[in-house]
C-alpha atoms as a PDB file:
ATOM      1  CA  UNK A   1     -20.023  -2.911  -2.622  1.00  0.00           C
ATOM      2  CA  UNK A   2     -19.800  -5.672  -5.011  1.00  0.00           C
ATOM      3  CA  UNK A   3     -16.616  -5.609  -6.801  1.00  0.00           C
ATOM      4  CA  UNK A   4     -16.170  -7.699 -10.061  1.00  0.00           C
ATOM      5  CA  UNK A   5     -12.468  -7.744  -9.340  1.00  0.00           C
ATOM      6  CA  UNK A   6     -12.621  -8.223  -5.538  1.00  0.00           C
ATOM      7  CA  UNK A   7     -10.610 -11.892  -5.772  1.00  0.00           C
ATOM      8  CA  UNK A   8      -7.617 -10.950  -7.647  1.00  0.00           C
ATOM      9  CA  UNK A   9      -7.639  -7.973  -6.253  1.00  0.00           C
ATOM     10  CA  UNK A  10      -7.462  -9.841  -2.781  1.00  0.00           C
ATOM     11  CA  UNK A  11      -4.404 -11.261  -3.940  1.00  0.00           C
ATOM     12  CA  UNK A  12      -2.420  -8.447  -5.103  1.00  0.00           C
ATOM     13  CA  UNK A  13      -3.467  -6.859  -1.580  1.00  0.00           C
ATOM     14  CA  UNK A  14      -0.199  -6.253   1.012  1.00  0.00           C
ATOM     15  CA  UNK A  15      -2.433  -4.366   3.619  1.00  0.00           C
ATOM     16  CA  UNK A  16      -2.119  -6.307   7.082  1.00  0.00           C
ATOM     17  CA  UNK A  17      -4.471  -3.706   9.026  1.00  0.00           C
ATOM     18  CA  UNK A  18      -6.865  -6.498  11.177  1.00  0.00           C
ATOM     19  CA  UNK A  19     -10.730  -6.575  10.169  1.00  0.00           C
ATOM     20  CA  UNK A  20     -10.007  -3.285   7.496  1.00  0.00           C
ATOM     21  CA  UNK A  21     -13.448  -3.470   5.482  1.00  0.00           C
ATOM     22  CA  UNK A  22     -11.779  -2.535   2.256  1.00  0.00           C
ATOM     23  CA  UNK A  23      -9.481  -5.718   1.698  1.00  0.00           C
ATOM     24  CA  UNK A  24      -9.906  -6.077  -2.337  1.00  0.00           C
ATOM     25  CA  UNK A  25     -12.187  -3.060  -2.483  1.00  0.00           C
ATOM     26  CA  UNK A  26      -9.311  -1.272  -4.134  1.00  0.00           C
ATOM     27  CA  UNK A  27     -11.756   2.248  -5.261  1.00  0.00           C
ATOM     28  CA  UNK A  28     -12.993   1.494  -2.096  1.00  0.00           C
ATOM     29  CA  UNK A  29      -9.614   2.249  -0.388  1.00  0.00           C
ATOM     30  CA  UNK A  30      -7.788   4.519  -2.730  1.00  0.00           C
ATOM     31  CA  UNK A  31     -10.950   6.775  -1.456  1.00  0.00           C
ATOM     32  CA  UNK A  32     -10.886   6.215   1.770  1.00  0.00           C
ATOM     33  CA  UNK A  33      -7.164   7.025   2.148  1.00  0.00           C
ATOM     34  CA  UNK A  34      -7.588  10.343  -0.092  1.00  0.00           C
ATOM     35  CA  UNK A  35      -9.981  11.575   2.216  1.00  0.00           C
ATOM     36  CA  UNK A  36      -7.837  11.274   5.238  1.00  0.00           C
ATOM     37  CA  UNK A  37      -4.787  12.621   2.830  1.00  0.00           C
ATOM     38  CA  UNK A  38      -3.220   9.508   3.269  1.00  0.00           C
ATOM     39  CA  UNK A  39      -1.975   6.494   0.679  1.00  0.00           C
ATOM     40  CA  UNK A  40      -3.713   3.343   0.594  1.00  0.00           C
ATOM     41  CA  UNK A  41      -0.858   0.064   1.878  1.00  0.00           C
ATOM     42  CA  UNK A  42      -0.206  -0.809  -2.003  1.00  0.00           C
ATOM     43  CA  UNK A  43       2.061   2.327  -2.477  1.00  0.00           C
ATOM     44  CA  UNK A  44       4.594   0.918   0.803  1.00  0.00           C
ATOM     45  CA  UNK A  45       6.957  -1.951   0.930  1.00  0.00           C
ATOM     46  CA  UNK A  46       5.623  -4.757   2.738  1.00  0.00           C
ATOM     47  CA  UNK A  47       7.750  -4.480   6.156  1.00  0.00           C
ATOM     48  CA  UNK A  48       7.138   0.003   6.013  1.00  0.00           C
ATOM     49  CA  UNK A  49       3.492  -1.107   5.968  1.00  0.00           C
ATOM     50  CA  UNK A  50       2.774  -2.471   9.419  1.00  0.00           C
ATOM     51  CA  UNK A  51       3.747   0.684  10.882  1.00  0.00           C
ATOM     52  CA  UNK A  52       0.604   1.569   9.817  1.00  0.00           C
ATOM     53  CA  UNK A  53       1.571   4.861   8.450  1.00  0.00           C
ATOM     54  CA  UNK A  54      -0.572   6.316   5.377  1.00  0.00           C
ATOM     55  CA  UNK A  55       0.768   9.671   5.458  1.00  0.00           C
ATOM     56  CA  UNK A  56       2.188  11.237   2.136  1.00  0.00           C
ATOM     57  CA  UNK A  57       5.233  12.517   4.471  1.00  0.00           C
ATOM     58  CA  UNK A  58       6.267   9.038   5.263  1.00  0.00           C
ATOM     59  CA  UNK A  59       5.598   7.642   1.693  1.00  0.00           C
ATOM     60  CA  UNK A  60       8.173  10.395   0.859  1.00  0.00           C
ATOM     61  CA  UNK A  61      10.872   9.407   3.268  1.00  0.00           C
ATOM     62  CA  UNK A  62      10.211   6.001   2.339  1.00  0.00           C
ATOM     63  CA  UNK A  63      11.216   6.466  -1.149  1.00  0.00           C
ATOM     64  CA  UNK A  64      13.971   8.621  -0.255  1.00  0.00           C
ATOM     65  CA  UNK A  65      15.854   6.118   1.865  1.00  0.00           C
ATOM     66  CA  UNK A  66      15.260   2.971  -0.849  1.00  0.00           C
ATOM     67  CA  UNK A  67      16.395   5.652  -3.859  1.00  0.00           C
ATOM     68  CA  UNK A  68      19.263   6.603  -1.150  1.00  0.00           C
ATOM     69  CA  UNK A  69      20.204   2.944   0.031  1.00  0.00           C
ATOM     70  CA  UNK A  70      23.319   1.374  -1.096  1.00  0.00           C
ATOM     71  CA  UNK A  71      22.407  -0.746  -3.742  1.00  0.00           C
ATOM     72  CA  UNK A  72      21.167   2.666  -4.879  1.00  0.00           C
ATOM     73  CA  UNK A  73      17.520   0.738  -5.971  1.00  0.00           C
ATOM     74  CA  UNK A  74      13.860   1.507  -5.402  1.00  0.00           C
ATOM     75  CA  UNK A  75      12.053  -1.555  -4.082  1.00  0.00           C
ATOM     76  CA  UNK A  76       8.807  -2.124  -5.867  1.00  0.00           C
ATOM     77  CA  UNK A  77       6.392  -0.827  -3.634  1.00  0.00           C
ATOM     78  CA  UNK A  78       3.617  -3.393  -4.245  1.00  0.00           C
ATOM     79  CA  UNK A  79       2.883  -6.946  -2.839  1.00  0.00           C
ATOM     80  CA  UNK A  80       5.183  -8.965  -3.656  1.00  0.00           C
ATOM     81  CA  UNK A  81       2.840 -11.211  -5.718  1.00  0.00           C
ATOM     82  CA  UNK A  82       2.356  -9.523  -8.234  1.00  0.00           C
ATOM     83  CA  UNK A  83       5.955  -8.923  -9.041  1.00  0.00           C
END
């Protein structure tokens, strides 16, 4: 697929899954993920994202403990180069 936005979108990309085929294909991915009922790595904070773990349930907990952790304060749960 040729993407028009497939540069900066490489940039803005936090996904650290080896040889994924979707890197800056961000349609690409959001679809992919869908179909497996999963999340694409842009919705999890960098260091929940190497486990790997698309799944809605864990995107859930995830949230829960930032909105439950002591400095009572969702992370952003992008790259970090875009913030």
């Amino acid at each position: 697929m040729n993407c028009p936005n497939k540069t900066k979108n490489l940039d803005l990309c936090n996904c650290s899954y080896p040889g994924c085929p979707r890197h800056g294909l961000c349609c690409e991915c959001l679809h992919y993920h869908r179909q497996k009922g999963a999340l694409p790595a842009c919705y999890f904070p960098t260091e929940e994202e190497k486990a790997y773990n698309r799944s809605i349930e864990y995107f859930i907990d995830v949230y829960n403990k930032k909105k439950n952790s002591p400095d009572g304060e969702i992370k952003k749960t992008v790259s970090k180069k875009i913030l």
